[in-house]
C-alpha atoms as a PDB file:
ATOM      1  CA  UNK A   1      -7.869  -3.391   4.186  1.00  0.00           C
ATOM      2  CA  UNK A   2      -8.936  -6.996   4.101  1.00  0.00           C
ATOM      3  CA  UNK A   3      -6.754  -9.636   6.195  1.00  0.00           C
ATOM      4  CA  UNK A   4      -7.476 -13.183   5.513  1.00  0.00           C
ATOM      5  CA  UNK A   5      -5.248 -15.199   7.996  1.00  0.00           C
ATOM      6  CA  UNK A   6      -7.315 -18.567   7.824  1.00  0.00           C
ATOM      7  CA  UNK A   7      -8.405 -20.800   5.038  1.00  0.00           C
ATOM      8  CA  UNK A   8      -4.971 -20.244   3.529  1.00  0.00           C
ATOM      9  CA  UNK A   9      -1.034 -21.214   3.940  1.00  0.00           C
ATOM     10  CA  UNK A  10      -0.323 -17.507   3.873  1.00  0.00           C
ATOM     11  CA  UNK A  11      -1.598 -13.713   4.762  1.00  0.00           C
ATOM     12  CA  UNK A  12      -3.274 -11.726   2.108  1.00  0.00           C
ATOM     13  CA  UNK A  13      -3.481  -8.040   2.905  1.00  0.00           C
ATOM     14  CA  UNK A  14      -6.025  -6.407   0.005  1.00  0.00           C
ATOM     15  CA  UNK A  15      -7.400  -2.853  -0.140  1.00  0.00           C
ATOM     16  CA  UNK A  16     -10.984  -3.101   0.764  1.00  0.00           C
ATOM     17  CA  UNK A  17     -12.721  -1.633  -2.212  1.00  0.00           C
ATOM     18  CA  UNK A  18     -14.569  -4.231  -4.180  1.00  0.00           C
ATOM     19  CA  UNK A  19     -14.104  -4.294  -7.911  1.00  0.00           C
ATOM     20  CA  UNK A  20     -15.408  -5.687 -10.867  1.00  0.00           C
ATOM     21  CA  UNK A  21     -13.024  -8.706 -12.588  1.00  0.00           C
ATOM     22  CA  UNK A  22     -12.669  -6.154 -15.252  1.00  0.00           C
ATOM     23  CA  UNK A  23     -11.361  -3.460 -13.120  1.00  0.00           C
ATOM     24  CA  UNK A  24      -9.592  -5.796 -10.877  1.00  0.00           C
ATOM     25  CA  UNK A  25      -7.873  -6.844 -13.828  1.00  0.00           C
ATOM     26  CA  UNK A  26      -6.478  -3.574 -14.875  1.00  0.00           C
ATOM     27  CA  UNK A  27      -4.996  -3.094 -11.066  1.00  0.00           C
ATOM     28  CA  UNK A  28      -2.831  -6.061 -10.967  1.00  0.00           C
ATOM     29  CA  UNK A  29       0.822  -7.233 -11.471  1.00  0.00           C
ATOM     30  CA  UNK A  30       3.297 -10.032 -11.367  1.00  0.00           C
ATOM     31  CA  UNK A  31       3.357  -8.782  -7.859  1.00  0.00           C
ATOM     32  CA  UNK A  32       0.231  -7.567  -7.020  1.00  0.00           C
ATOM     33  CA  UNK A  33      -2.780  -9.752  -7.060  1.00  0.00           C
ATOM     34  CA  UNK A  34      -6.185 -10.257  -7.986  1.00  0.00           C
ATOM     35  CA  UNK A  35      -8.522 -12.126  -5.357  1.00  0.00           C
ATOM     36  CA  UNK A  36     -12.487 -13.372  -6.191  1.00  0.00           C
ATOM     37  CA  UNK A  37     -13.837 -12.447  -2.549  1.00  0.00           C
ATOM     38  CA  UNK A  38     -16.798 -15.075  -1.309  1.00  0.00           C
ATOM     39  CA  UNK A  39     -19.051 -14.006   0.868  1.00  0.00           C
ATOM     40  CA  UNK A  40     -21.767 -16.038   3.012  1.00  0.00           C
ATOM     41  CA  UNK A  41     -23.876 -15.323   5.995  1.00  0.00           C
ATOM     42  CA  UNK A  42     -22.809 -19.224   6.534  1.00  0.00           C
ATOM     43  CA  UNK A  43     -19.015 -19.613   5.733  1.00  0.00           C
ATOM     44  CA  UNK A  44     -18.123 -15.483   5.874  1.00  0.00           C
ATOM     45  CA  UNK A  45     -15.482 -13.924   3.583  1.00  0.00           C
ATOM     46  CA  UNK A  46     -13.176 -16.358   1.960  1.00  0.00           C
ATOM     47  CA  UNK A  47     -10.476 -15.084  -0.714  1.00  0.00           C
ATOM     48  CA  UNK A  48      -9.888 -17.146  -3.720  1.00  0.00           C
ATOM     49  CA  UNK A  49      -6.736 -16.777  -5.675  1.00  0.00           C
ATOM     50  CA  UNK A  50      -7.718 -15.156  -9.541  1.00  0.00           C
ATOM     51  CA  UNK A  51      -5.633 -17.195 -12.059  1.00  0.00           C
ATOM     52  CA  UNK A  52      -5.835 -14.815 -14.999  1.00  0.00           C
ATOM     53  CA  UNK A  53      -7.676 -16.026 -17.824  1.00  0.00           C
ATOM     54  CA  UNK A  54      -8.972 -19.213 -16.153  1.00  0.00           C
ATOM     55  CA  UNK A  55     -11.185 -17.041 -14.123  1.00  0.00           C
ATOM     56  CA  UNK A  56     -14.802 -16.462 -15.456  1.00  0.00           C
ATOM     57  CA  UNK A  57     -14.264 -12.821 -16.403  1.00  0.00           C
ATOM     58  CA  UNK A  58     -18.697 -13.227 -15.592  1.00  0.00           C
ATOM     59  CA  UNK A  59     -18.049 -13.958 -11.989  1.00  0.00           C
ATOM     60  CA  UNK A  60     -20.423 -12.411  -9.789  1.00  0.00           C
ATOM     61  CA  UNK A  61     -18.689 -12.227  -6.754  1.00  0.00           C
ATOM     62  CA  UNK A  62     -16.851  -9.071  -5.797  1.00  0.00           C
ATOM     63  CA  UNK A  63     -13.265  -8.749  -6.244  1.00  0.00           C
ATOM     64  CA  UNK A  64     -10.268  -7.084  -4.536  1.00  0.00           C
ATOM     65  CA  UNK A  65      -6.295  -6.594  -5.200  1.00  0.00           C
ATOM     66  CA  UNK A  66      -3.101  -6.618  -2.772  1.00  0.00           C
ATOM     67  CA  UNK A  67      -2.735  -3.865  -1.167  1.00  0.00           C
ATOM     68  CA  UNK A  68      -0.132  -1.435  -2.361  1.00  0.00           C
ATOM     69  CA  UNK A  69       1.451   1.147  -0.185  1.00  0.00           C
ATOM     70  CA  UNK A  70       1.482   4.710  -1.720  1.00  0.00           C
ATOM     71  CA  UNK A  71       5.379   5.577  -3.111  1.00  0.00           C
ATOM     72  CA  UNK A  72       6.803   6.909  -0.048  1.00  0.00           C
ATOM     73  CA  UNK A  73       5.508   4.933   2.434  1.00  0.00           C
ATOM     74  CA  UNK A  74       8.595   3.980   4.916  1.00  0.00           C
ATOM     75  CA  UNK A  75       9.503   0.355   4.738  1.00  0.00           C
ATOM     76  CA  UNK A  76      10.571  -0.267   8.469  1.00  0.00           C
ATOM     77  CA  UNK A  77       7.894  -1.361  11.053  1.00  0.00           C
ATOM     78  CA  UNK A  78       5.520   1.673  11.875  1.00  0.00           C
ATOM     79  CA  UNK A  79       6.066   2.809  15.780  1.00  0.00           C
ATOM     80  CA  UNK A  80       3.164   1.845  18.093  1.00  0.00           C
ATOM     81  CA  UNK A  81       0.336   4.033  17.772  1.00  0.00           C
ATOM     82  CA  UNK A  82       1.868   5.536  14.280  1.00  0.00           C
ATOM     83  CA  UNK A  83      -1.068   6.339  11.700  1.00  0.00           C
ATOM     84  CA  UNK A  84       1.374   5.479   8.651  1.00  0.00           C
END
């Protein structure tokens, strides 16, 4: 997973596997989404908020979603050292 805690008012958490926008597009949801991820040996990663059909579906940067946990997943705080 991909944590972006600075360059934004907020935490993204998004599954690591870089997409196309096509296929990016396909994974998301009023609650899950989309993120153009901008990469430079100068600046780093930087996430950038995709805003449906204002993004260039041409864009040749990389893109990931927000992560999703699998159905099942517990929803209280994992224990210390858990692997869940």
């Amino acid at each position: 997973m991909l944590h972006q805690k600075h360059g934004l008012p907020f935490t993204v958490t998004a599954d690591a596997e870089r997409l196309t926008p096509a296929q990016a597009a396909t994974r998301t949801t009023r609650n899950r989404l989309a993120w153009c991820l901008r990469e430079s040996k100068w600046a780093g990663a930087r996430l950038v908020e995709v805003l449906g059909r204002l993004h260039n579906p041409a864009c040749p940067w990389p893109h990931v979603v927000d992560h999703e946990c699998p159905p099942g997943t517990p929803q209280t705080p994992k224990p210390e050292g858990a692997l869940w």
